[in-house]
N, C-alpha and C. Protein backbone atom coordinates (compact mmCIF):
# COMPACT_ATOMS: atom_id res chain seq x y z
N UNK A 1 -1.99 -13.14 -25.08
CA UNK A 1 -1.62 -11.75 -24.90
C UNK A 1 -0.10 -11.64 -25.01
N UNK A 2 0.31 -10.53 -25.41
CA UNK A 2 1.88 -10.39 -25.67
C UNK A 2 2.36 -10.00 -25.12
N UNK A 3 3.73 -9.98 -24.70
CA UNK A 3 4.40 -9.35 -23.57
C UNK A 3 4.25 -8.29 -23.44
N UNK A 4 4.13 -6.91 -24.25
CA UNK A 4 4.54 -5.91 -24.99
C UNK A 4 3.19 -5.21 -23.96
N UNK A 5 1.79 -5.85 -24.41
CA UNK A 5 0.76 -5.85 -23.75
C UNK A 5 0.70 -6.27 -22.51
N UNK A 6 0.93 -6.94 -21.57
CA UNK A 6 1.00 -7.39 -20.54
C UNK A 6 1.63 -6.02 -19.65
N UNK A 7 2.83 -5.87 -20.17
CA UNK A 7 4.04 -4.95 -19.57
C UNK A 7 3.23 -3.46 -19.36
N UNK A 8 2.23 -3.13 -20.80
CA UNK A 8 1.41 -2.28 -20.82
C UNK A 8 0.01 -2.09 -19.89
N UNK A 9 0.17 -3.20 -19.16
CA UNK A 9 -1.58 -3.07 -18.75
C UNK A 9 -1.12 -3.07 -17.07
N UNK A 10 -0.14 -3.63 -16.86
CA UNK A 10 0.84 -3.59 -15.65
C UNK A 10 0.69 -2.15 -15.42
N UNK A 11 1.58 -1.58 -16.13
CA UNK A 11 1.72 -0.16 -16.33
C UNK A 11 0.91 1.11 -15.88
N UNK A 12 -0.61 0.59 -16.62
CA UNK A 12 -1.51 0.84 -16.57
C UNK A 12 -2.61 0.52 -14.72
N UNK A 13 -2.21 -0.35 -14.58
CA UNK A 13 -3.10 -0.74 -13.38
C UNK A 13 -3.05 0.03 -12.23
N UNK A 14 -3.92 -0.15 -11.53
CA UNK A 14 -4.11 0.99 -10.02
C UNK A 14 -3.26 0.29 -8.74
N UNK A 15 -3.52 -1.23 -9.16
CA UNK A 15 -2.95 -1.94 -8.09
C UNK A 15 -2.67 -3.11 -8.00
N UNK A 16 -2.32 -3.98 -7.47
CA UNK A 16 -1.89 -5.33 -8.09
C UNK A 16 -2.51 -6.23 -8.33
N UNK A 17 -3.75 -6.12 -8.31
CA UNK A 17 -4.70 -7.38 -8.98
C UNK A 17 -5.15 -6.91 -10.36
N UNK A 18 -4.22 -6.07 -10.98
CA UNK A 18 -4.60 -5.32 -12.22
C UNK A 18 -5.37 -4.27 -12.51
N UNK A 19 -6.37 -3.82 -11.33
CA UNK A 19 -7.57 -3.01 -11.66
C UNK A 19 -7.27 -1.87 -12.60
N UNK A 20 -7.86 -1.38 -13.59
CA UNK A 20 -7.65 -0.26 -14.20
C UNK A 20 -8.45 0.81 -13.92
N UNK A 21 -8.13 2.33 -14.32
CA UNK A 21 -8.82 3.49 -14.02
C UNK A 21 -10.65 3.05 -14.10
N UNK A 22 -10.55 2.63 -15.22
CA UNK A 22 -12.14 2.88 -15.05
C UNK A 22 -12.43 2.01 -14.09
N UNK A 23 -12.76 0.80 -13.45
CA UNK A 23 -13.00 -0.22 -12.45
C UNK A 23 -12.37 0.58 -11.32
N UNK A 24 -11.68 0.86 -10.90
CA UNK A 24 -11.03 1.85 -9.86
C UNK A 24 -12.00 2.98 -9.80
N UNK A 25 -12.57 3.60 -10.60
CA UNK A 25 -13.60 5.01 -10.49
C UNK A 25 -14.91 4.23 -9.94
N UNK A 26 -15.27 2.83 -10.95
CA UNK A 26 -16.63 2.18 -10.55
C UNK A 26 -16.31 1.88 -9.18
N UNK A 27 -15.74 1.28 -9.01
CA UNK A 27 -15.44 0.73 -7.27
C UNK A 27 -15.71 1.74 -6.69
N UNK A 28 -15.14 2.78 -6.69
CA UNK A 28 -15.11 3.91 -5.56
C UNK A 28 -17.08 4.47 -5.61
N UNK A 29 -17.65 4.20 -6.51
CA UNK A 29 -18.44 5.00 -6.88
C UNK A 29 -19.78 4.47 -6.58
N UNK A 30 -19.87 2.85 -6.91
CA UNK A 30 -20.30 2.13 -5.80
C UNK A 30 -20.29 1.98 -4.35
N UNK A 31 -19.34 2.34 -3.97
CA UNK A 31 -19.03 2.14 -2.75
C UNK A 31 -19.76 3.34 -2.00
N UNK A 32 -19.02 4.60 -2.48
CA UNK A 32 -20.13 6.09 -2.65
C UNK A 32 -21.73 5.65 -2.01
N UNK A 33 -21.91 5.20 -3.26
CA UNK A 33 -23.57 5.21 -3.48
C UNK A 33 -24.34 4.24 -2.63
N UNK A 34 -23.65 2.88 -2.69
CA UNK A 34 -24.20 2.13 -1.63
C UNK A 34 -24.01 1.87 0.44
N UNK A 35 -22.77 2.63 0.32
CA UNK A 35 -22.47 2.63 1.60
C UNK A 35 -22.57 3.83 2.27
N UNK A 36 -22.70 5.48 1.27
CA UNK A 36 -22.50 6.60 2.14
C UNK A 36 -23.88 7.23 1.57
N UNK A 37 -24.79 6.40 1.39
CA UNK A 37 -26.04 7.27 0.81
C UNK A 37 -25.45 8.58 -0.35
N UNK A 38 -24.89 7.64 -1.48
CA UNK A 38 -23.97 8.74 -2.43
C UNK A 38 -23.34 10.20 -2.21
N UNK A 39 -23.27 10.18 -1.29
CA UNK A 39 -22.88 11.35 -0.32
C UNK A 39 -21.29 11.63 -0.32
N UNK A 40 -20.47 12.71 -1.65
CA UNK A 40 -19.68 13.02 -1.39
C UNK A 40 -18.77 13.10 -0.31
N UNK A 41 -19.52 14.38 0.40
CA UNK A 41 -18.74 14.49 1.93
C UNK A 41 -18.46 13.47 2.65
N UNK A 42 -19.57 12.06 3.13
CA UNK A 42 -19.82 11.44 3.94
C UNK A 42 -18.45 10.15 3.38
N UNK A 43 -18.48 10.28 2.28
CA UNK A 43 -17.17 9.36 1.61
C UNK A 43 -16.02 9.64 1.59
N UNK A 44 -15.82 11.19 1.95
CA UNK A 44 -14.40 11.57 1.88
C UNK A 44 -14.06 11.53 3.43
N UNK A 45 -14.75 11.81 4.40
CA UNK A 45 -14.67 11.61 5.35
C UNK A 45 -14.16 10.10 6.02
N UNK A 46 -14.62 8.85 5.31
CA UNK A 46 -14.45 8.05 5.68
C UNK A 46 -12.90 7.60 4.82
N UNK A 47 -13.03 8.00 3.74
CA UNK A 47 -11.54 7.89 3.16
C UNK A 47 -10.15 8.57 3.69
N UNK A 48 -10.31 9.79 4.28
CA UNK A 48 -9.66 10.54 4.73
C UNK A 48 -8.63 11.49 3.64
N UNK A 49 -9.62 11.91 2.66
CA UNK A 49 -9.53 12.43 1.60
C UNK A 49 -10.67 13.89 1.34
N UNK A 50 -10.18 15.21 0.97
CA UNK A 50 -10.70 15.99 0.59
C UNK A 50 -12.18 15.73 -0.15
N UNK A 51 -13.16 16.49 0.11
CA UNK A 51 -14.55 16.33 -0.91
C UNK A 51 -13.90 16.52 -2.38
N UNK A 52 -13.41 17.48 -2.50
CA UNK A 52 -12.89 17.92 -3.73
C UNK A 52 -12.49 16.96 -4.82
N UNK A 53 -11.28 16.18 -3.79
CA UNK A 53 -10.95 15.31 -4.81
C UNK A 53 -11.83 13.82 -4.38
N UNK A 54 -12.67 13.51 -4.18
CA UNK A 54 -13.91 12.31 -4.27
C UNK A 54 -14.78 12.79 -5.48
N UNK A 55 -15.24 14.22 -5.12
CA UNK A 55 -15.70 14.82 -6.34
C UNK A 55 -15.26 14.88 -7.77
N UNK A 56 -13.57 14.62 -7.66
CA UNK A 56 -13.20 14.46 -9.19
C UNK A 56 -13.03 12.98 -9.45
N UNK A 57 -13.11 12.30 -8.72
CA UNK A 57 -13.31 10.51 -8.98
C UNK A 57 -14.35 10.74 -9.47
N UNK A 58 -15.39 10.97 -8.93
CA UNK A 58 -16.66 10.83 -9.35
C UNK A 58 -17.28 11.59 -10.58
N UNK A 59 -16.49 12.25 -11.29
CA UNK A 59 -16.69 12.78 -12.55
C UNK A 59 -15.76 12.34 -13.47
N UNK A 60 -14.86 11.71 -13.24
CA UNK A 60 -13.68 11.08 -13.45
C UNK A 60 -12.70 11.90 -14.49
N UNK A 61 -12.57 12.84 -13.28
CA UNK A 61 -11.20 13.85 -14.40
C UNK A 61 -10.10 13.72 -13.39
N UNK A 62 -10.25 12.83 -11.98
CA UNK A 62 -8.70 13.07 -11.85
C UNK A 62 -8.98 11.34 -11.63
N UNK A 63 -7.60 10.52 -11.56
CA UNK A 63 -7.03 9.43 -11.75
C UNK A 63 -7.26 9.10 -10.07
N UNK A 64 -7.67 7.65 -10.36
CA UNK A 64 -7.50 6.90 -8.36
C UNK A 64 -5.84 6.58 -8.05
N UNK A 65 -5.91 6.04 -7.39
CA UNK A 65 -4.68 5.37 -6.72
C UNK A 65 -4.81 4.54 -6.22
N UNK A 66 -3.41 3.72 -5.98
CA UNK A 66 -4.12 2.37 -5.38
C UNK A 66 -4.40 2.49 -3.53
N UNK A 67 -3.92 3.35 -3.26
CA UNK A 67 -4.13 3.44 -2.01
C UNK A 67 -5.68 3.84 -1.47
N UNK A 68 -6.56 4.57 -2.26
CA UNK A 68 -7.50 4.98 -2.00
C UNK A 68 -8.51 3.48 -2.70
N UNK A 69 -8.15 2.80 -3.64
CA UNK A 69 -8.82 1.78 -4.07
C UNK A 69 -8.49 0.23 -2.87
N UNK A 70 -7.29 0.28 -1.92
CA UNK A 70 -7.21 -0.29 -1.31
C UNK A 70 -8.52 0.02 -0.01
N UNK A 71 -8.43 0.98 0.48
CA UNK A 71 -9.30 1.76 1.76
C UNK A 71 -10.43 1.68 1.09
N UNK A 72 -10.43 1.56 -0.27
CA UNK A 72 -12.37 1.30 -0.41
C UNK A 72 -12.59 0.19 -0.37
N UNK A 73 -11.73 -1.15 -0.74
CA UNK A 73 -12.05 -2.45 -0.72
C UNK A 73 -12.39 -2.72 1.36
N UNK A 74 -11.61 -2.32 1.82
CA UNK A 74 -11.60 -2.87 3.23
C UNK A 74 -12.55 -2.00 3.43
N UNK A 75 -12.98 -0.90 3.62
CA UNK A 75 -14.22 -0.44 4.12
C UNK A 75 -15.62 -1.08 3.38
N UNK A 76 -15.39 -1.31 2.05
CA UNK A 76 -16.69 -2.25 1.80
C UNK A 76 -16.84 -3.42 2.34
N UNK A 77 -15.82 -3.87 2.75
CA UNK A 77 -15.70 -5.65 3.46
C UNK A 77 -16.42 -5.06 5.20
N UNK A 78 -15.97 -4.47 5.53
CA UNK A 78 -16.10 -4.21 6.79
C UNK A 78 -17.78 -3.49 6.86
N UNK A 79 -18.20 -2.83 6.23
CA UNK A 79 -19.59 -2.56 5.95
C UNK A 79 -20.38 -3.54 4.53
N UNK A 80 -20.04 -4.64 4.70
CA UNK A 80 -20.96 -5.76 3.93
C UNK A 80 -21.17 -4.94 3.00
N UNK A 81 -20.31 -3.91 2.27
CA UNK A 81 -20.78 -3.79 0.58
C UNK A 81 -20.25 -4.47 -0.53
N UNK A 82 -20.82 -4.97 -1.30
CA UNK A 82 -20.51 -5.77 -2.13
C UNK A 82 -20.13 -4.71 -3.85
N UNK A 83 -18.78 -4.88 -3.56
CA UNK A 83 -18.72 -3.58 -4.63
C UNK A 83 -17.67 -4.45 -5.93
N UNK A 84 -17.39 -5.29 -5.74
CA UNK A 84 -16.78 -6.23 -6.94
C UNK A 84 -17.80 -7.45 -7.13
């Protein structure tokens, strides 16, 4: 891979193990489905995030962050979901 690319995917990533948008939407979306009985509300609640915007992860018109992809990794660890 080339620097040029590397520098680009950096760029690109949600958070520092590289994850990109789409894997960042799956994560969250899994996590959704297997831990909150796919239950919008019941996920934003635990994120401490608006329905609204869980609702646009989950259609994927607005972008994650790494902060919200961090709080889904530790809440799946902490509720045995296996979401990677």
């Amino acid at each position: 891979m080339s620097r040029e690319q590397t520098e680009k995917d950096t760029e690109h990533a949600v958070d520092d193990r590289g994850t990109d948008q789409q894997r960042g939407h799956e994560i969250l979306k899994k996590l959704r489905d297997q831990g909150f009985d796919a239950s919008d509300e019941k996920f934003a609640v635990a994120l401490g995030r608006p329905v609204e915007e869980v609702q646009a992860w989950m259609d994927g018109s607005e972008p994650v962050d790494d902060d919200v992809v961090m709080k889904a990794r530790g809440i799946a660890k902490m509720r045995g979901v296996e979401i990677e």
